[in-house]
Protein backbone atom coordinates (compact mmCIF):
# COMPACT_ATOMS: atom_id res chain seq x y z
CA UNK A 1 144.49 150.35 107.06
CA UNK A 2 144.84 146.88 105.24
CA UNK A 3 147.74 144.95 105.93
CA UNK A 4 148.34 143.97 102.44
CA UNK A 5 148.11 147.89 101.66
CA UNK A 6 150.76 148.81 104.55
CA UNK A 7 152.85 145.98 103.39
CA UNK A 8 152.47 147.45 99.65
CA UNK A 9 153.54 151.03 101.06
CA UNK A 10 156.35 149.60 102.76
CA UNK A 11 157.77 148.13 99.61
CA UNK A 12 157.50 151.30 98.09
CA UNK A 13 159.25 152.98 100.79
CA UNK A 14 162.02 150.86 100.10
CA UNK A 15 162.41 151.55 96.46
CA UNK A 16 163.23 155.38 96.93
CA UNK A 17 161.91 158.64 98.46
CA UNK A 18 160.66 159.79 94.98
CA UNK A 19 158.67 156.74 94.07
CA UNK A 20 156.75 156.58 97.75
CA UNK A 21 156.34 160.52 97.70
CA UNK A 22 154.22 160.09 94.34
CA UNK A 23 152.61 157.11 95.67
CA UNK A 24 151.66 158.92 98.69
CA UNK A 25 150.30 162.11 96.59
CA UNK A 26 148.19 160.12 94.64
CA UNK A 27 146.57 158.15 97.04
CA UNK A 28 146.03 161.32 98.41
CA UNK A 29 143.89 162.58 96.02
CA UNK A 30 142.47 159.54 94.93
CA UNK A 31 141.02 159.12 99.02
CA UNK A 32 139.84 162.72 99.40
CA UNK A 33 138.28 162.53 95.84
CA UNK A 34 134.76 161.68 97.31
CA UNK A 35 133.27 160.08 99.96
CA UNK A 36 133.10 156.54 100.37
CA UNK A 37 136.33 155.67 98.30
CA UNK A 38 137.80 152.09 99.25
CA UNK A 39 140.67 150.58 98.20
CA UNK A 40 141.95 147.44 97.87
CA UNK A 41 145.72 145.90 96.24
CA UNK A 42 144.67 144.61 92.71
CA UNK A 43 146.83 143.83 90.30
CA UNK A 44 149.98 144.88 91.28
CA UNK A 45 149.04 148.35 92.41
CA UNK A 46 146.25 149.97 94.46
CA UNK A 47 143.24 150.43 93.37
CA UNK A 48 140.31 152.84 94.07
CA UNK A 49 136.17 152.58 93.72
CA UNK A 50 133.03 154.08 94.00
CA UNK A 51 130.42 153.04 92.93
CA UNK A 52 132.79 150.79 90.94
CA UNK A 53 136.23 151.48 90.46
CA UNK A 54 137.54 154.25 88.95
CA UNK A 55 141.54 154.69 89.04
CA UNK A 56 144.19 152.31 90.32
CA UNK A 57 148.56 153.71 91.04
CA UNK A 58 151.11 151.14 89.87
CA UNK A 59 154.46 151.53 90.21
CA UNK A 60 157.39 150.85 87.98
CA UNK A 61 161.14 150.74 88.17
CA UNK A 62 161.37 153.77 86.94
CA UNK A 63 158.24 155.50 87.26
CA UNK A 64 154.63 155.47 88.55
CA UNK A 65 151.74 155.52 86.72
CA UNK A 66 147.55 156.59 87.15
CA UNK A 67 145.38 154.07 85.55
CA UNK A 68 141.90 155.07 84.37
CA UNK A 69 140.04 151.60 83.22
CA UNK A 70 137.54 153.90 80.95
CA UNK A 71 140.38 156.93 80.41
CA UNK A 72 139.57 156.64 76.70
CA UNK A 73 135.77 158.10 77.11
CA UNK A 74 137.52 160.80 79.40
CA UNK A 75 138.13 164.06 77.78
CA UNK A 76 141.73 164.81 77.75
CA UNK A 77 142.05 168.83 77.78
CA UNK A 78 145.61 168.74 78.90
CA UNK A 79 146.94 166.31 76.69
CA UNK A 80 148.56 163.73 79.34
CA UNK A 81 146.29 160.31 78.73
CA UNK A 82 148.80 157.96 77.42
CA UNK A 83 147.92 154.68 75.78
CA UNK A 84 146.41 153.08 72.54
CA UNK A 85 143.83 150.23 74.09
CA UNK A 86 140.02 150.68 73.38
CA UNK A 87 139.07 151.51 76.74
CA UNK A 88 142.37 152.09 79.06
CA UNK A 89 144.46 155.39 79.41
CA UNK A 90 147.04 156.65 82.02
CA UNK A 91 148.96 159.22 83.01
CA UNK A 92 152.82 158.49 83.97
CA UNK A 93 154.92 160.59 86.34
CA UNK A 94 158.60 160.27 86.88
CA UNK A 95 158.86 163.12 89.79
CA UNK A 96 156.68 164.89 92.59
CA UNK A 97 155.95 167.59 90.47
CA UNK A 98 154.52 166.03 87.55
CA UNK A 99 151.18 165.45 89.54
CA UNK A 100 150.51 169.48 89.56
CA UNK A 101 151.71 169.99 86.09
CA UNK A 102 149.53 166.61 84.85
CA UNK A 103 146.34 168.18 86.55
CA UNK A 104 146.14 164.54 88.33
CA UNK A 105 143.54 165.71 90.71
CA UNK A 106 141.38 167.03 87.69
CA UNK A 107 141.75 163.62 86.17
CA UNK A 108 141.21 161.56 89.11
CA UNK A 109 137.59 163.54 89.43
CA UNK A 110 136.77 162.82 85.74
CA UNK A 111 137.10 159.53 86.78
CA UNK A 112 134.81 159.18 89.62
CA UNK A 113 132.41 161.13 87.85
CA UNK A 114 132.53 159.01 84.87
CA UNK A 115 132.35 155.70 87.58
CA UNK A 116 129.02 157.45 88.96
């Protein structure tokens, strides 16, 4: 692993159970989404590509959140893309459980797909 992305974790770690357990869980997903996914830190968070990239986890004070660069072209059946820019959407989770009830992992392989 990246040293810059064990330092990142670390800092996590050190901001609360909760906030590295969702950290964790996404990267999680966003790893076993396909093969071939790098990541890299990029702007303030970690972020995930493909072909290009395709979702990026940046954490708050009080929450975390699942960036989709393109989340406006993805269909949102659940209702759970936040945001009003042209292109950008995201999905914000506040406890371990959110990620289930979210369908992050549904999300997260819109994403890719959309990436392709």
């Amino acid at each position: 692993m990246d040293k810059r992305i064990e330092a990142f974790l670390a800092d996590i770690r050190d901001r609360g159970d909760t906030q590295f357990a969702i950290v964790s869980r996404l990267r999680e997903i966003a790893l076993a989404s396909g093969a071939g996914i790098s990541e890299e830190i990029k702007y303030g968070g970690l972020l995930f590509s493909a072909a290009r990239p395709f979702c990026g986890i940046f954490p708050y004070s009080a929450h975390v959140t699942l960036e989709f660069s393109e989340g406006a072209a993805l269909p949102d059946a659940h209702g759970v893309l936040m945001g009003q820019g042209k292109a950008r959407r995201h999905i914000k989770m506040h406890c371990l459980s959110d990620i289930a009830a979210k369908h992050v992992a549904a999300y997260v392989d819109l994403a890719l797909r959309a990436a392709g």
